[in-house]
Structures are given as structure tokens and as C-alpha cells.
PDB file of N, CA and C in Angstrom:
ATOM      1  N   UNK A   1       4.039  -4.234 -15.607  1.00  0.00           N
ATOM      2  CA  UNK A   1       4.812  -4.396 -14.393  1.00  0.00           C
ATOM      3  C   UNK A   1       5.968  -3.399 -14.419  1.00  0.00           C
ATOM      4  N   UNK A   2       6.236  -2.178 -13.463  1.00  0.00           N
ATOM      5  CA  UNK A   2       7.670  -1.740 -13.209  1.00  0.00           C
ATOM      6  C   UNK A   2       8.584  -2.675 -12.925  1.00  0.00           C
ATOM      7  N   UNK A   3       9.485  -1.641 -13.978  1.00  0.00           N
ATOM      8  CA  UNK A   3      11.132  -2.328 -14.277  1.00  0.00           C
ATOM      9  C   UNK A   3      11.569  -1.215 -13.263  1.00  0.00           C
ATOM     10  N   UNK A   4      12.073  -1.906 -12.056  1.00  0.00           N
ATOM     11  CA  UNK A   4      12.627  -1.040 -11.071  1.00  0.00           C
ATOM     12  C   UNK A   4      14.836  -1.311 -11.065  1.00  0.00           C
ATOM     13  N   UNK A   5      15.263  -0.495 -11.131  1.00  0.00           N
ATOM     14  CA  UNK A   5      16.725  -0.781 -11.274  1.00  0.00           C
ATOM     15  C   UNK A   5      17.312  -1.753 -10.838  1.00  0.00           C
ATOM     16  N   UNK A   6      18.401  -1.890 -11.035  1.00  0.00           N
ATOM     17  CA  UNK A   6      19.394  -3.059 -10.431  1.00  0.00           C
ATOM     18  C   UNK A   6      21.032  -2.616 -10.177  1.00  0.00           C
ATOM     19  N   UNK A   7      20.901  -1.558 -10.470  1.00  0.00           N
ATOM     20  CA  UNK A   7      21.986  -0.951 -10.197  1.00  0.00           C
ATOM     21  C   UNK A   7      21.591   0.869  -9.860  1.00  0.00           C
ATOM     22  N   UNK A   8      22.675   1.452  -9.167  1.00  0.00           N
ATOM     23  CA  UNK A   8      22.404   2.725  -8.891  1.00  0.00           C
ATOM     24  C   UNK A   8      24.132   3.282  -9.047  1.00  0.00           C
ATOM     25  N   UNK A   9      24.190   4.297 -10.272  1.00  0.00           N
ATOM     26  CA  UNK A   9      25.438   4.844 -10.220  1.00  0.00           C
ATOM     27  C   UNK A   9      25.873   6.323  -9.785  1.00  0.00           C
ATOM     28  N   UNK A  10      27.406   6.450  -9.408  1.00  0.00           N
ATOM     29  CA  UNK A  10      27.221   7.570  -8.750  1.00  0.00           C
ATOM     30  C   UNK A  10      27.146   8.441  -7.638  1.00  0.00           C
ATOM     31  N   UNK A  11      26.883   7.492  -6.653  1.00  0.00           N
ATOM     32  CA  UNK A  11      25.916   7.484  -5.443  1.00  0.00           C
ATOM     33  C   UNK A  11      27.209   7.138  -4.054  1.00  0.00           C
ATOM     34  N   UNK A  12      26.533   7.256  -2.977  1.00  0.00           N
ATOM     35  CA  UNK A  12      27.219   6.638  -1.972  1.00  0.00           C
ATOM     36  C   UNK A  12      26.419   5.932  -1.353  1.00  0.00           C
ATOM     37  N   UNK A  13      27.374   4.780  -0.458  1.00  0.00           N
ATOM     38  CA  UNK A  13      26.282   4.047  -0.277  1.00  0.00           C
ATOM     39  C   UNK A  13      27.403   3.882   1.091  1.00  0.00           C
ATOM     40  N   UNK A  14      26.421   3.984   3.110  1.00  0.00           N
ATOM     41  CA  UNK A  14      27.184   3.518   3.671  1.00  0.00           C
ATOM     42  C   UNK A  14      27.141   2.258   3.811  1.00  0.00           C
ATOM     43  N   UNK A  15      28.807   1.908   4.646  1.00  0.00           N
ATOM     44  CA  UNK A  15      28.798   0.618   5.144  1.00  0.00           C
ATOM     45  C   UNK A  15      28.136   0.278   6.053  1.00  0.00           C
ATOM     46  N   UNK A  16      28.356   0.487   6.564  1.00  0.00           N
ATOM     47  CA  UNK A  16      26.979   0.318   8.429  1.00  0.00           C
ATOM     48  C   UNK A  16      25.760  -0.030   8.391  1.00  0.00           C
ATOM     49  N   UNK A  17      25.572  -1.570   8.135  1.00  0.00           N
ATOM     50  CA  UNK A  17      24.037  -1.626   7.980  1.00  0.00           C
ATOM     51  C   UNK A  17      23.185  -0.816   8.931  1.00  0.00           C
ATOM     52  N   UNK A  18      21.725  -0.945   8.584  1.00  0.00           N
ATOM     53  CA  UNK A  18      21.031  -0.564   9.249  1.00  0.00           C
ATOM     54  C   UNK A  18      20.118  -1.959  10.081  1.00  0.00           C
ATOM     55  N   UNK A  19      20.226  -2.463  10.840  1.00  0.00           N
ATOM     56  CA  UNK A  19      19.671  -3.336  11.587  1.00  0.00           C
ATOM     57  C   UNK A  19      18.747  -3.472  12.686  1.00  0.00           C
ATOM     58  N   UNK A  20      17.303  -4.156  12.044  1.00  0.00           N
ATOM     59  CA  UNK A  20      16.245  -4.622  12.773  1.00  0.00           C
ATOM     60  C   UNK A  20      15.933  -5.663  13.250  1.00  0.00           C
ATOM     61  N   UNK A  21      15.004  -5.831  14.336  1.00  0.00           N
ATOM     62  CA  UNK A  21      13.829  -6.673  14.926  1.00  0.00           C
ATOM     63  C   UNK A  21      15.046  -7.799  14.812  1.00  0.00           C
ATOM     64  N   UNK A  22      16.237  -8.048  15.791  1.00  0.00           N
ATOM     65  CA  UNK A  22      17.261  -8.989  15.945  1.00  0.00           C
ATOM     66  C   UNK A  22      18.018  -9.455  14.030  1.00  0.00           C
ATOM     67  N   UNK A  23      18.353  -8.692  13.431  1.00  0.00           N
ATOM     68  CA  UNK A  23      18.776  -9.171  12.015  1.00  0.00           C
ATOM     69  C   UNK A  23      17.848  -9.602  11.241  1.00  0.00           C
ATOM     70  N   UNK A  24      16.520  -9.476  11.602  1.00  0.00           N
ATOM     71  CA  UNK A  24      15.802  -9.998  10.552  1.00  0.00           C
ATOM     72  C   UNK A  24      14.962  -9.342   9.450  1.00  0.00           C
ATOM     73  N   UNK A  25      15.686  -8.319   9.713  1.00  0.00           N
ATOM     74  CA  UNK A  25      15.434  -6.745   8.668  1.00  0.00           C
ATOM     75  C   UNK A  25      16.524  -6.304   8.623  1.00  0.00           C
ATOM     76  N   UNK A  26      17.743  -5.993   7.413  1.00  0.00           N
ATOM     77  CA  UNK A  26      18.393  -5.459   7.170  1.00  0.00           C
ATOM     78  C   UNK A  26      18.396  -4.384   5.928  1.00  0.00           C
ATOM     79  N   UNK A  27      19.728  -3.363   6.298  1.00  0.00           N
ATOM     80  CA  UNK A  27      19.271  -1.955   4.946  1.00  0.00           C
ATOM     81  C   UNK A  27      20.615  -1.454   5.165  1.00  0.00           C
ATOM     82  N   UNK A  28      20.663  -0.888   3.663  1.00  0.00           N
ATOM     83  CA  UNK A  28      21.966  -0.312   3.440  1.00  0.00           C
ATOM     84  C   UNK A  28      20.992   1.228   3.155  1.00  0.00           C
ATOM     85  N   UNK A  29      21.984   2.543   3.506  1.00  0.00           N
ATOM     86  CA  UNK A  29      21.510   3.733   2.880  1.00  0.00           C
ATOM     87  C   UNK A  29      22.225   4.170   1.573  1.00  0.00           C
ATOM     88  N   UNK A  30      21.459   4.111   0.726  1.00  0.00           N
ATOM     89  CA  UNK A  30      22.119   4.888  -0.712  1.00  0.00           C
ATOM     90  C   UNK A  30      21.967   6.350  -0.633  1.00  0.00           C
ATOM     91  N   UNK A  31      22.718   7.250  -0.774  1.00  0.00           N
ATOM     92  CA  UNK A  31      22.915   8.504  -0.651  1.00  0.00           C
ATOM     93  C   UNK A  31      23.060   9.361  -2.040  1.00  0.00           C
ATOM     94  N   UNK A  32      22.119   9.647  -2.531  1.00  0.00           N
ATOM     95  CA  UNK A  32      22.408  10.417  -4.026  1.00  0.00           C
ATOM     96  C   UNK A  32      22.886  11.879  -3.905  1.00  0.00           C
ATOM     97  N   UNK A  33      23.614  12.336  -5.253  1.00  0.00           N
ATOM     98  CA  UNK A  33      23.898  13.436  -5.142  1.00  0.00           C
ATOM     99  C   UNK A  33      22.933  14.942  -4.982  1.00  0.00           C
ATOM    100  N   UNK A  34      21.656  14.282  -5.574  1.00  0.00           N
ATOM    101  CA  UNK A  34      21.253  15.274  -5.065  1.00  0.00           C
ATOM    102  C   UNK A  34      20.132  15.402  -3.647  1.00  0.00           C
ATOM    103  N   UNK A  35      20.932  14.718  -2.845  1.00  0.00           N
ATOM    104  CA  UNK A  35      20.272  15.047  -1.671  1.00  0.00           C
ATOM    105  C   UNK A  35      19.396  14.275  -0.915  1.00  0.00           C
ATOM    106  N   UNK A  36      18.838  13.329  -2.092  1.00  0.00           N
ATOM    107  CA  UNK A  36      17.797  12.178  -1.829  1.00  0.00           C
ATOM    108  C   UNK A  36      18.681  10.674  -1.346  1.00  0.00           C
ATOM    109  N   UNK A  37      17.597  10.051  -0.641  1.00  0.00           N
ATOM    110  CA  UNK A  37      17.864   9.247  -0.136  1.00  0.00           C
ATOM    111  C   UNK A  37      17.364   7.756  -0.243  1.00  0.00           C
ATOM    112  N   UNK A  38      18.108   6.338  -0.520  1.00  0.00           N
ATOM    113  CA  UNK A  38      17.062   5.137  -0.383  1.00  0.00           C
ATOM    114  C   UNK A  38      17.686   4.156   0.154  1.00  0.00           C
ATOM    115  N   UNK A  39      17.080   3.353   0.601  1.00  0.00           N
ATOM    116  CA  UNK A  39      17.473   2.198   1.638  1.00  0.00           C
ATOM    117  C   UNK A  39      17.560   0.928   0.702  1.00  0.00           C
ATOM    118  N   UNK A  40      18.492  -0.097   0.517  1.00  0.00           N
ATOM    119  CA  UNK A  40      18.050  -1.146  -0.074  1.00  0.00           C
ATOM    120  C   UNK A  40      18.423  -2.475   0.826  1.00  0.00           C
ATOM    121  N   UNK A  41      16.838  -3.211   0.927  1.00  0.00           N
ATOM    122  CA  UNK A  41      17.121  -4.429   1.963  1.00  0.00           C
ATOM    123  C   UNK A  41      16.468  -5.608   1.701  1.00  0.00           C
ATOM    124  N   UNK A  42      17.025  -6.664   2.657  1.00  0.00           N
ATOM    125  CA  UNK A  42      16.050  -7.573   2.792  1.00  0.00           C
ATOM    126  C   UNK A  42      15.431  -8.289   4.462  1.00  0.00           C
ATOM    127  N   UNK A  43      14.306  -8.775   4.302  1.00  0.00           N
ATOM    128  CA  UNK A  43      13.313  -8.810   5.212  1.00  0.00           C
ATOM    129  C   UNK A  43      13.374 -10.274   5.346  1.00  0.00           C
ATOM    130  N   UNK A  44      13.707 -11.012   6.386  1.00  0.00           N
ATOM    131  CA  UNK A  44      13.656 -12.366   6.847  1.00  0.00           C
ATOM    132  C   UNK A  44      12.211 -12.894   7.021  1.00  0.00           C
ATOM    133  N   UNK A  45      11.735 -13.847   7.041  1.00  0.00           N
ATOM    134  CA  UNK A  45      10.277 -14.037   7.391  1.00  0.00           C
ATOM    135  C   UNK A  45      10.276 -13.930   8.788  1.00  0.00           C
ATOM    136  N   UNK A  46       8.813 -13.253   8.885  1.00  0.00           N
ATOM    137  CA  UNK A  46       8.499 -12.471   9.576  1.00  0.00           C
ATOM    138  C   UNK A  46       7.331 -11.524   9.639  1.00  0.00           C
ATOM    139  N   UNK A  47       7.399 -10.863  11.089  1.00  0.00           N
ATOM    140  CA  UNK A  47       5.894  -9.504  11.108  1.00  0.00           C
ATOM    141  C   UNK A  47       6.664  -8.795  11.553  1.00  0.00           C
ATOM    142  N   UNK A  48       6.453  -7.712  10.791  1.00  0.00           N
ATOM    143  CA  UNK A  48       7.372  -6.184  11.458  1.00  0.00           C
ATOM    144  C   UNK A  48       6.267  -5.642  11.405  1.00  0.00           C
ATOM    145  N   UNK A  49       6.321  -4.194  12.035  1.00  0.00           N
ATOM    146  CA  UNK A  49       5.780  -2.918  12.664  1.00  0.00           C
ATOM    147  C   UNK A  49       7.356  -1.721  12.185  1.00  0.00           C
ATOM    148  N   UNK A  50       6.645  -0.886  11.113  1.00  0.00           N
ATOM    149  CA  UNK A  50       7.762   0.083  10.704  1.00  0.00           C
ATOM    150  C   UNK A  50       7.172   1.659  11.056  1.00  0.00           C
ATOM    151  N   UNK A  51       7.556   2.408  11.368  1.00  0.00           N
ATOM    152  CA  UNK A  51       6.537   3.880  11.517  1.00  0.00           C
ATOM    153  C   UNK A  51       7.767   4.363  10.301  1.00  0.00           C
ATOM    154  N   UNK A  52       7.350   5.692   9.942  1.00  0.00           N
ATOM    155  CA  UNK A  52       7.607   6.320   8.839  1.00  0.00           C
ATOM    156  C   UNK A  52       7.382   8.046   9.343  1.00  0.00           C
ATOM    157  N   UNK A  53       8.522   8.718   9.138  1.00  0.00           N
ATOM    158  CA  UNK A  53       8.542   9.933   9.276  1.00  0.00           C
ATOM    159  C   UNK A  53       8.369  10.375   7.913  1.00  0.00           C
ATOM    160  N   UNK A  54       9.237  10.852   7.225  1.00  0.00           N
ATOM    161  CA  UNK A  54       8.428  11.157   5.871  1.00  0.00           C
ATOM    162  C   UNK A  54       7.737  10.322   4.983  1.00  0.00           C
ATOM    163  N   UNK A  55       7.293  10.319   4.164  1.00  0.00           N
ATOM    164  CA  UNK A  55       6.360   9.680   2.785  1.00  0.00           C
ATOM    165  C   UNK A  55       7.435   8.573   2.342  1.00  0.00           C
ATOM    166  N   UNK A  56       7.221   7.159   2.103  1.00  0.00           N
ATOM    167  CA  UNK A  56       8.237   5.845   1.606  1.00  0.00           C
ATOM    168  C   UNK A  56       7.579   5.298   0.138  1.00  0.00           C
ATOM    169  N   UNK A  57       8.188   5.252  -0.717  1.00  0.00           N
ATOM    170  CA  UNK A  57       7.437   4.381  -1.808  1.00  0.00           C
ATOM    171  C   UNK A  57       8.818   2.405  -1.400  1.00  0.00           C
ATOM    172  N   UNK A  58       7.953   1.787  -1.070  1.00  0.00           N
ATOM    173  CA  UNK A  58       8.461   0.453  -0.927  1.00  0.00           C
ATOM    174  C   UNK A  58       8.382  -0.554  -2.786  1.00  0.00           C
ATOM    175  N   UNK A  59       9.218  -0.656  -3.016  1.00  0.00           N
ATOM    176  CA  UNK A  59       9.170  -1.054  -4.155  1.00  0.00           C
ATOM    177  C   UNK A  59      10.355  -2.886  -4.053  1.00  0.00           C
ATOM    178  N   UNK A  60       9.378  -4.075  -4.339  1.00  0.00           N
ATOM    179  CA  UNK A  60       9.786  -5.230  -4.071  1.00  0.00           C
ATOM    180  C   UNK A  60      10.772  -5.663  -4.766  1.00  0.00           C
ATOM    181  N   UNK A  61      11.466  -6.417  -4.850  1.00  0.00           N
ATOM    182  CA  UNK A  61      12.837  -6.150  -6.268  1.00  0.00           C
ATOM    183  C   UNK A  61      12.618  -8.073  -6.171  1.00  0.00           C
ATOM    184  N   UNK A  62      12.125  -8.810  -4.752  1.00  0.00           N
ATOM    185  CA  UNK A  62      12.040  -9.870  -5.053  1.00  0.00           C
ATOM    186  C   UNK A  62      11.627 -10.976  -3.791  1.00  0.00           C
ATOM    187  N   UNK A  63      10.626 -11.731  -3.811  1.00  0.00           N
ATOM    188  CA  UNK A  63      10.410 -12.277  -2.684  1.00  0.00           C
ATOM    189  C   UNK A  63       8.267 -11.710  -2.688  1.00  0.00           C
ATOM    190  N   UNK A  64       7.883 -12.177  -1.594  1.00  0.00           N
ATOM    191  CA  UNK A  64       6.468 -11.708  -1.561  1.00  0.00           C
ATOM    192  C   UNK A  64       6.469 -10.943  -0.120  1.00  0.00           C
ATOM    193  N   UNK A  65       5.441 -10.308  -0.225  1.00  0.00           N
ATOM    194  CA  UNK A  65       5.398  -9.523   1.095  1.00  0.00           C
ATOM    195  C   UNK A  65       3.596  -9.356   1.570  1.00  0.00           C
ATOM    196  N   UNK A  66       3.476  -9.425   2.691  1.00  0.00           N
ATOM    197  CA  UNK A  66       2.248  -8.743   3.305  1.00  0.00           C
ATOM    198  C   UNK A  66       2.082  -7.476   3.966  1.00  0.00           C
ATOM    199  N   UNK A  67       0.913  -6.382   3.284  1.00  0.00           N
ATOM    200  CA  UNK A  67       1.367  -5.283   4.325  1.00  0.00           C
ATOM    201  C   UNK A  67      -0.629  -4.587   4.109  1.00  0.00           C
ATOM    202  N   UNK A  68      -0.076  -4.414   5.859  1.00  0.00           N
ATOM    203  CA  UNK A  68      -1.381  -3.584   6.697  1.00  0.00           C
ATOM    204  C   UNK A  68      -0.651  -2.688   6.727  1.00  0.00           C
ATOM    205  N   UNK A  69      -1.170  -1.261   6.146  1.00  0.00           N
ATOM    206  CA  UNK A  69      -0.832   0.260   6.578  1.00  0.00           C
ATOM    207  C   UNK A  69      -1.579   0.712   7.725  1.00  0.00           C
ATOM    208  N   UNK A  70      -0.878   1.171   8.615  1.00  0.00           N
ATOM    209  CA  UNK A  70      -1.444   1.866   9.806  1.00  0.00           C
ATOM    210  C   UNK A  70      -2.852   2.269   9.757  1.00  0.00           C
ATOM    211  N   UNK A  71      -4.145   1.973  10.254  1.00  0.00           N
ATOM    212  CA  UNK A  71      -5.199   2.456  10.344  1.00  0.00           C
ATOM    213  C   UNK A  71      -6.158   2.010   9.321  1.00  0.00           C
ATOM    214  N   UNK A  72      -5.654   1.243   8.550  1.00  0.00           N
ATOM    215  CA  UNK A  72      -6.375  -0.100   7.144  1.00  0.00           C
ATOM    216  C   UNK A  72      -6.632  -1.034   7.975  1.00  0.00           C
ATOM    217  N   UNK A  73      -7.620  -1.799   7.692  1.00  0.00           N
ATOM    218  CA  UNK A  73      -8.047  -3.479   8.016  1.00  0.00           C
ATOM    219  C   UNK A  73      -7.379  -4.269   6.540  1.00  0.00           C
ATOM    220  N   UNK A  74      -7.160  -3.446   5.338  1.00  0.00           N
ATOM    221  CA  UNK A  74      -7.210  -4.691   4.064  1.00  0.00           C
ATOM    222  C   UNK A  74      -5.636  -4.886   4.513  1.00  0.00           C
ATOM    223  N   UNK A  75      -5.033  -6.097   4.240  1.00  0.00           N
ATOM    224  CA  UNK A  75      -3.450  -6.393   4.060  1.00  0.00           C
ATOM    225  C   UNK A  75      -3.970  -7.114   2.495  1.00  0.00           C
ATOM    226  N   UNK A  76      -2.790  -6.389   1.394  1.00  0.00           N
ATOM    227  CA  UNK A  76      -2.205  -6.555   0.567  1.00  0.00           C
ATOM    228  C   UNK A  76      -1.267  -7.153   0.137  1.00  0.00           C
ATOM    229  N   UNK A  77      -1.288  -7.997  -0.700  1.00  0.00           N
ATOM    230  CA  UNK A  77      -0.032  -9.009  -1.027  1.00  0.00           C
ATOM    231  C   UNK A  77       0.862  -8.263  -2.082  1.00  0.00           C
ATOM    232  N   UNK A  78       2.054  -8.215  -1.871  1.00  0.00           N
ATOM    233  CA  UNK A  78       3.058  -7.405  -2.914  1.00  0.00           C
ATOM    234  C   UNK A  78       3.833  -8.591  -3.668  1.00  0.00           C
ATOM    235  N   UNK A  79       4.491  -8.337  -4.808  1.00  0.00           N
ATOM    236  CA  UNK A  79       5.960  -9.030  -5.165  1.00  0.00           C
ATOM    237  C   UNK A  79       6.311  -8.579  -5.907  1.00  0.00           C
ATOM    238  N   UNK A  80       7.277  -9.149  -6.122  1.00  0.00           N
ATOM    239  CA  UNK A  80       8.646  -8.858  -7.067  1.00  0.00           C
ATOM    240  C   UNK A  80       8.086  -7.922  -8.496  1.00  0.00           C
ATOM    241  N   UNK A  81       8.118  -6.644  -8.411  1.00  0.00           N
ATOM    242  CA  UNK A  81       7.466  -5.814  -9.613  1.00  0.00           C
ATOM    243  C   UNK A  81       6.611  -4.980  -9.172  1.00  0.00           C
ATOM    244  N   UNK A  82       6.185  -4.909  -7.604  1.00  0.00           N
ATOM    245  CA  UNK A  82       4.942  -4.401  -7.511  1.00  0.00           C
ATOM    246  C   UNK A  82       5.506  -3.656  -6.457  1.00  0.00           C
ATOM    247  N   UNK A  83       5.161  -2.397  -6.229  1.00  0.00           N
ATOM    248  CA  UNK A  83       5.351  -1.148  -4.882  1.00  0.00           C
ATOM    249  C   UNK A  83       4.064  -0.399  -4.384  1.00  0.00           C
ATOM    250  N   UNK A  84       4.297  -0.501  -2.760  1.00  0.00           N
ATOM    251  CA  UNK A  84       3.020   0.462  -2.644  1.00  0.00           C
ATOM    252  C   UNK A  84       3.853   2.101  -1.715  1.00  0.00           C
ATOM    253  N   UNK A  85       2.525   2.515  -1.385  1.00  0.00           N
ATOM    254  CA  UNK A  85       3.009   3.998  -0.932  1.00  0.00           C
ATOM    255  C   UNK A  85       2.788   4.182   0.625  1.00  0.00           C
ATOM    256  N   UNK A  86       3.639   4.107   1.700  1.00  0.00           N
ATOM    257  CA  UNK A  86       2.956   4.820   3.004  1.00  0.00           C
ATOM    258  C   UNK A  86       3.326   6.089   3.430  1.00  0.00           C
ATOM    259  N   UNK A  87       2.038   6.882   3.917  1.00  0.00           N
ATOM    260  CA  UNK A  87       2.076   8.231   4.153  1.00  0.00           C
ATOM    261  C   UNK A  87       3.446   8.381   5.207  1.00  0.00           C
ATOM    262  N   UNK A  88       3.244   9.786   5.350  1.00  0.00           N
ATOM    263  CA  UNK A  88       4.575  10.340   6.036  1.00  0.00           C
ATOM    264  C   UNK A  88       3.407  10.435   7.743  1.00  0.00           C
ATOM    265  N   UNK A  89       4.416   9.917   8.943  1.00  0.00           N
ATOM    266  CA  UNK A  89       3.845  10.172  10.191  1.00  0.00           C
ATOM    267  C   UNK A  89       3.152   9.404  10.031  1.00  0.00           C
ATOM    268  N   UNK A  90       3.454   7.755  10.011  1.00  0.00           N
ATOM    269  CA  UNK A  90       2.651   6.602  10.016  1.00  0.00           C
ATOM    270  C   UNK A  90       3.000   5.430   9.823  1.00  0.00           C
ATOM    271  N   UNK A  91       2.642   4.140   9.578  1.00  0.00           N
ATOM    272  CA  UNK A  91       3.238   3.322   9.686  1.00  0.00           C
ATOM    273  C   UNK A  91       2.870   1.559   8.762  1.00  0.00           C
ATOM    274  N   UNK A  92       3.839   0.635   9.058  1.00  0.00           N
ATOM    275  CA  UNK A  92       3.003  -0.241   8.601  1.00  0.00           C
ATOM    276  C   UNK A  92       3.182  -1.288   9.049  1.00  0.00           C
ATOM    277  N   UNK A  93       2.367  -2.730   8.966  1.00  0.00           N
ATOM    278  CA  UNK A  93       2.916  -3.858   9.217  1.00  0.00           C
ATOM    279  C   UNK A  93       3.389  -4.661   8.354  1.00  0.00           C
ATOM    280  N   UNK A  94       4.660  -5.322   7.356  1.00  0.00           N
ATOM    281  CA  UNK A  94       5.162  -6.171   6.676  1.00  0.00           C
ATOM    282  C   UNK A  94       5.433  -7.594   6.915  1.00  0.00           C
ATOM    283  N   UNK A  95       4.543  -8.161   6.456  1.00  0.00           N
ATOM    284  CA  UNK A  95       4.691  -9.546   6.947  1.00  0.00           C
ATOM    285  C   UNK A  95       5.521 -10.286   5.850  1.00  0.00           C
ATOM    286  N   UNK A  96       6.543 -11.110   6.237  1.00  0.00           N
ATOM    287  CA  UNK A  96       7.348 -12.037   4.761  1.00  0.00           C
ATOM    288  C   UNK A  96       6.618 -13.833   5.309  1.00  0.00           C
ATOM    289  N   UNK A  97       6.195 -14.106   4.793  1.00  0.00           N
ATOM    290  CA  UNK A  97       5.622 -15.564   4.919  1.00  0.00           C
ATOM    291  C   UNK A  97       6.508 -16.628   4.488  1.00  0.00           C
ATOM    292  N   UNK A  98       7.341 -16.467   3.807  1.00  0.00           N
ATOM    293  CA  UNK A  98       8.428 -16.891   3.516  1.00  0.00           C
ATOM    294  C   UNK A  98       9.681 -16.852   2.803  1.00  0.00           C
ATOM    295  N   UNK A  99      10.870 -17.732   2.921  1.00  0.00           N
ATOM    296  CA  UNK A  99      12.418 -17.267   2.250  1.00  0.00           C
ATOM    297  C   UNK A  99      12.172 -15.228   2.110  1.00  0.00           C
ATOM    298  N   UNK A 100      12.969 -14.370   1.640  1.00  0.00           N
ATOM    299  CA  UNK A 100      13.396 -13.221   2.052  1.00  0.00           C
ATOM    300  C   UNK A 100      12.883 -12.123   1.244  1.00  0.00           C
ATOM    301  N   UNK A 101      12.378 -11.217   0.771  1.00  0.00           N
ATOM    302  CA  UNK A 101      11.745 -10.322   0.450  1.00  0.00           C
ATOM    303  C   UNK A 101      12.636  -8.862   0.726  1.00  0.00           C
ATOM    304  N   UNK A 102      13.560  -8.742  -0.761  1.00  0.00           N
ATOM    305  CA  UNK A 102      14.280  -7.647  -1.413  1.00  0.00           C
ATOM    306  C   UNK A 102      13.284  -6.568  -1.624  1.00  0.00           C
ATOM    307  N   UNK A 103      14.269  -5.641  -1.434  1.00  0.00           N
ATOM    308  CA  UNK A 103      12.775  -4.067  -1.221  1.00  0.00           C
ATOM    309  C   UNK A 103      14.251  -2.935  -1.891  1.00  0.00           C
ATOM    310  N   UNK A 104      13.269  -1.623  -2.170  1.00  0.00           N
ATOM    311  CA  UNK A 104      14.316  -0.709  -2.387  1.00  0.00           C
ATOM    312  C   UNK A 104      12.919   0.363  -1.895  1.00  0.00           C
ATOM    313  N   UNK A 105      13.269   1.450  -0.822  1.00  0.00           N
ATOM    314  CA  UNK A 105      12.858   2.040   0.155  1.00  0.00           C
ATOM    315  C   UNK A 105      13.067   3.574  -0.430  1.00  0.00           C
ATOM    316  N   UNK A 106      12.528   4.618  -1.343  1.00  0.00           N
ATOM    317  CA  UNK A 106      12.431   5.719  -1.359  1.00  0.00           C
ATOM    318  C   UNK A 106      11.918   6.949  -0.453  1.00  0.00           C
ATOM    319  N   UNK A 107      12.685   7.473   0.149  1.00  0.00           N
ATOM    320  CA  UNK A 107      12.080   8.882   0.922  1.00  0.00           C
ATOM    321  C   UNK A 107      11.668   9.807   0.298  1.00  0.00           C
ATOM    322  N   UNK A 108      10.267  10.259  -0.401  1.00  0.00           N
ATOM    323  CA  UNK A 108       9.554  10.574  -0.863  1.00  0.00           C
ATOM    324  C   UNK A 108       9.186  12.214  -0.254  1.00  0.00           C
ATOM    325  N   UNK A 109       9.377  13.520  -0.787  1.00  0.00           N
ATOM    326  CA  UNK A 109       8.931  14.475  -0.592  1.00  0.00           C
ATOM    327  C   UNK A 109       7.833  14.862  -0.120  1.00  0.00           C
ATOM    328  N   UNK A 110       7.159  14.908   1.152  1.00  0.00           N
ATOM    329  CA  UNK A 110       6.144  15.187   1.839  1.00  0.00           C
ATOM    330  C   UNK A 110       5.990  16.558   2.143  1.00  0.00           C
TER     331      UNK A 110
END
């Protein structure tokens, strides 16, 4: 199982959430020095629809998740330890079935 961090030093991080689908998706942006970028949030239960401009590695930090990638029939069950990958110029559906589902959101070089 990945040991994904729990802390990030160094970094900036804004205040201004980023806010979805009425509060029931929230994200902070972490801003590294060198240039890269990651979101860290959590997902209320729920079905979202996310599109994706560049390449995302979604990595769960805690909670379960469901996800259909754009143009798949399989939905995949994720949790706490487990990340998948969606392409850049595409999208997905995340379903939380229940209590809240912690994520940390990499923008991935495409």
C-alpha cells in the first residue's frame, strides 16, 4: 500500500478555497517551489462529474470513493492508500457513498 504524505513543507498554500457542486467538494491549492501544483480536499457524499485539463494522479488519504473515468463502463472502488490516474482533456465521475473522502490531487506533466 502507498504511504502518501501528511504533511507538505515549504510550499504555499492559498487561502481561498476552491469550491464545488454547492460545498460538497472542497480544495485548497498547494503551490510548490518548483512550479508544480496540488490540490488537497474533501468530497461530501455524493456524484460529481470533474473534467481535467492536464493529466491528475488522485491519491485517497481517507474515506472510500467510486470512480467512472470518462468513456469506461468499469467504476472502481478506491480508499484510503489507493490512487488512480485520469488522462489530461477528460474527465471523471466520483461517487462518495458515504461520511467524506480526503484526496490529494497532483497535476501531472502531460
Amino acid at each position: 500500500m502507498p504511504s502518501f504524505p501528511t504533511q507538505f513543507t515549504g510550499v504555499t498554500v492559498t487561502t481561498k478555497a476552491n469550491i464545488y457542486f454547492d460545498g460538497k467538494v472542497n480544495s485548497h491549492s498547494v503551490l510548490f517551489p518548483d512550479g508544480t501544483k496540488k490540490t488537497l480536499g474533501l468530497i461530501h457524499p455524493g456524484s460529481f462529474h470533474f473534467g481535467t485539463g492536464a493529466p491528475e494522479r488522485m491519491e485517497i488519504v481517507a474515506g472510500v470513493c467510486r470512480v467512472t473515468l470518462d468513456g469506461k463502463n468499469a467504476v472502481r472502488t478506491y480508499a484510503a492508500g489507493q490512487s488512480f490516474d485520469v488522462p489530461g482533456k477528460s474527465g471523471f465521475i466520483i461517487e462518495v457513498p458515504e461520511g467524506i473522502c480526503e484526496y490529494i490531487c497532483s497535476y501531472l506533466a502531460g
